[in-house]
N, C-alpha and C. Protein backbone atom coordinates (compact mmCIF):
# COMPACT_ATOMS: atom_id res chain seq x y z
N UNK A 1 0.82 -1.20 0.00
CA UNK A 1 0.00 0.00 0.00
C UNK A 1 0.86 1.26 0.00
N UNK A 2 1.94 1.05 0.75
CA UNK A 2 2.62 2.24 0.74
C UNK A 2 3.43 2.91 -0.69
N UNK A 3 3.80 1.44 -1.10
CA UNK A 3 4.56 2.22 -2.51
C UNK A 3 3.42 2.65 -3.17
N UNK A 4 2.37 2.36 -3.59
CA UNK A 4 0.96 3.06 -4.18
C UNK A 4 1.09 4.53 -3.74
N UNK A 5 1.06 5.08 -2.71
CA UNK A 5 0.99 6.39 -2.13
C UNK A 5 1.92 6.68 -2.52
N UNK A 6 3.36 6.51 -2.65
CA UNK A 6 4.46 6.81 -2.80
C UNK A 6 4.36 7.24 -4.21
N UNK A 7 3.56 6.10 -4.92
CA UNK A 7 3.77 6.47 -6.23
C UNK A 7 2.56 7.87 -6.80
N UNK A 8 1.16 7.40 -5.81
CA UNK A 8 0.10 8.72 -6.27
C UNK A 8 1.33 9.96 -6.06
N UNK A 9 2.15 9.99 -5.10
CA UNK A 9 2.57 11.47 -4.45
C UNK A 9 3.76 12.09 -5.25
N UNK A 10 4.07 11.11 -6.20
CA UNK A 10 5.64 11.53 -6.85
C UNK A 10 4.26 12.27 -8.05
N UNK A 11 3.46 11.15 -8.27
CA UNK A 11 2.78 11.60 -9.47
C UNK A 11 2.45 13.35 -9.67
N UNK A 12 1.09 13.12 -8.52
CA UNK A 12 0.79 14.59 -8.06
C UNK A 12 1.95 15.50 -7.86
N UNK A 13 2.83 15.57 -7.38
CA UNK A 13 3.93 16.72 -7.23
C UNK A 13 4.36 16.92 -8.70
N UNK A 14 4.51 16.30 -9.74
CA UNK A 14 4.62 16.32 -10.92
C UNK A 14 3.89 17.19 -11.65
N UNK A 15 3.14 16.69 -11.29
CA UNK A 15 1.63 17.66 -11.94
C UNK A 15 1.12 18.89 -11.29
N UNK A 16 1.53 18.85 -10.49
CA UNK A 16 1.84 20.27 -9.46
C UNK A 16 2.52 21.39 -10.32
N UNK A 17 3.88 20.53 -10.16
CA UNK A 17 4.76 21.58 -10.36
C UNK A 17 4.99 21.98 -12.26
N UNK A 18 4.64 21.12 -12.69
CA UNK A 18 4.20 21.55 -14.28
C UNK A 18 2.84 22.42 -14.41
N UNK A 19 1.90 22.25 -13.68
CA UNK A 19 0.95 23.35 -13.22
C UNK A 19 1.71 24.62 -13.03
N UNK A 20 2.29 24.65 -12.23
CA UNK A 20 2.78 26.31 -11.80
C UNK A 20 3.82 26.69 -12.86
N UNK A 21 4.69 25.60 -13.53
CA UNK A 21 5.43 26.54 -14.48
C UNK A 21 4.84 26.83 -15.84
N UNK A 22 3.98 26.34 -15.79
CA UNK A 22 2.80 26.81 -17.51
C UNK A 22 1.71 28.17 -16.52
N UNK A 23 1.83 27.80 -15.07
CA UNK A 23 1.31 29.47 -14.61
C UNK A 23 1.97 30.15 -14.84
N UNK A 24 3.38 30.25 -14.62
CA UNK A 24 4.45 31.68 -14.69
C UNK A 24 4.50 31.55 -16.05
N UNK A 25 4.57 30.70 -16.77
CA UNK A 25 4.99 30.94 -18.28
C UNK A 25 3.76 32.09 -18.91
N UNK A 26 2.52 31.55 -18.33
CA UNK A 26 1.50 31.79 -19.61
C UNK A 26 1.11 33.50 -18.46
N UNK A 27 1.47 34.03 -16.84
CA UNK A 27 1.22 35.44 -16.10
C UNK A 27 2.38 35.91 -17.11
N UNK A 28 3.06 35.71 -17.46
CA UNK A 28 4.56 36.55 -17.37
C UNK A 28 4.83 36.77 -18.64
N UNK A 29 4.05 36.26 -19.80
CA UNK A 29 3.99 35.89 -21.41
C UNK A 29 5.60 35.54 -21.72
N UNK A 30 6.11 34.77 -21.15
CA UNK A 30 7.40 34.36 -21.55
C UNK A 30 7.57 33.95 -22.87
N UNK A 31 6.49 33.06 -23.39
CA UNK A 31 6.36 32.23 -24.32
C UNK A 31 6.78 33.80 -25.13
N UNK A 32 6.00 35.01 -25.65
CA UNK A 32 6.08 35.44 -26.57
C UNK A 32 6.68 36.14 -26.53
N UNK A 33 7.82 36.41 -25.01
CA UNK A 33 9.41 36.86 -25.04
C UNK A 33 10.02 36.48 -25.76
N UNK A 34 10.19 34.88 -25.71
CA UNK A 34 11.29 34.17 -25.98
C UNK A 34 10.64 34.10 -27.53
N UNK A 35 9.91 33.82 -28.18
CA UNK A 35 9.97 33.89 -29.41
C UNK A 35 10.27 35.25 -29.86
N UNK A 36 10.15 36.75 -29.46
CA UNK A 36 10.44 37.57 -29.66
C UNK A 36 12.01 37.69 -30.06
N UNK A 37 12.77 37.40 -29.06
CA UNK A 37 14.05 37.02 -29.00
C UNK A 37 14.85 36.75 -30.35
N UNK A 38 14.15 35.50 -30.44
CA UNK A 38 14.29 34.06 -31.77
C UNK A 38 14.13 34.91 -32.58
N UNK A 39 12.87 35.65 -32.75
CA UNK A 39 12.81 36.19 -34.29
C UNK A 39 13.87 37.53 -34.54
N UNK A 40 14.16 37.99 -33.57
CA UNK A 40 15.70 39.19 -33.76
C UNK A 40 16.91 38.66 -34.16
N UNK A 41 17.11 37.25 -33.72
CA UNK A 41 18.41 36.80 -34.39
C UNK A 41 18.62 36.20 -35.34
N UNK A 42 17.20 35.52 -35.68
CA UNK A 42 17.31 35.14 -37.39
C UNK A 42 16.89 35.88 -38.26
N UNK A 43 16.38 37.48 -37.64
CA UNK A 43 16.61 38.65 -38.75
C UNK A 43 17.28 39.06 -38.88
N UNK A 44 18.32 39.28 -38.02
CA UNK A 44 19.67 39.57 -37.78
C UNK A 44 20.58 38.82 -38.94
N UNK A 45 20.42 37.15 -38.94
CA UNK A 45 20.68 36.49 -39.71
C UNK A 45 20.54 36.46 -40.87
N UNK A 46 19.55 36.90 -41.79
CA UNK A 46 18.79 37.01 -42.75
C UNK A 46 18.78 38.84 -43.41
N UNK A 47 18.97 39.14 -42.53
CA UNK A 47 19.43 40.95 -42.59
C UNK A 47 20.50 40.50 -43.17
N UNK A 48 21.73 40.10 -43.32
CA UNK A 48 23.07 40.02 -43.75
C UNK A 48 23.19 39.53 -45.48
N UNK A 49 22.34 39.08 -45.66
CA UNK A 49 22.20 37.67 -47.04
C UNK A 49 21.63 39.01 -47.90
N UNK A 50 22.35 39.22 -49.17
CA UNK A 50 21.58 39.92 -50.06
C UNK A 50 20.70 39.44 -50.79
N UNK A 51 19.73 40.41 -51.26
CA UNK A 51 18.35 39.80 -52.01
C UNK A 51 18.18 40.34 -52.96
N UNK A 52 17.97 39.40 -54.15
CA UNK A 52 17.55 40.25 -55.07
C UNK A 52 16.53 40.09 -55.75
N UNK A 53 15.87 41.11 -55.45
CA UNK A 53 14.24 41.29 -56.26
C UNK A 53 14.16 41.33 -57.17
N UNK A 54 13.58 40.20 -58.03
CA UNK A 54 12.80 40.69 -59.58
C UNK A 54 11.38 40.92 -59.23
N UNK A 55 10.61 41.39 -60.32
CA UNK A 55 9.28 41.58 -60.61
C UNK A 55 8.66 41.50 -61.17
């Protein structure tokens, strides 16, 4: 019986604590920091490469 509990309690703390970091992620809009980020350095990247337009 006990490893059962042992095992509900690893479970639940799991699910806990992935609960609270998709809370701070999704109060704090990290998510659309960090893609913010991403998209400056592969314009950065892509800023450098010449282009040439036809029409």
């Amino acid at each position: 019986m006990a490893k059962w509990l042992k095992v509900l309690l690893t479970t639940l703390k799991i699910f806990f604590i992935t609960l609270l970091v998709l809370f701070v992620v999704y109060f704090w809009n990290l998510d659309q920091k960090l893609m913010e980020w991403a998209y400056r350095r592969v314009n950065t990247i892509f800023d450098r490469k010449k282009a040439d337009i036809k029409f």
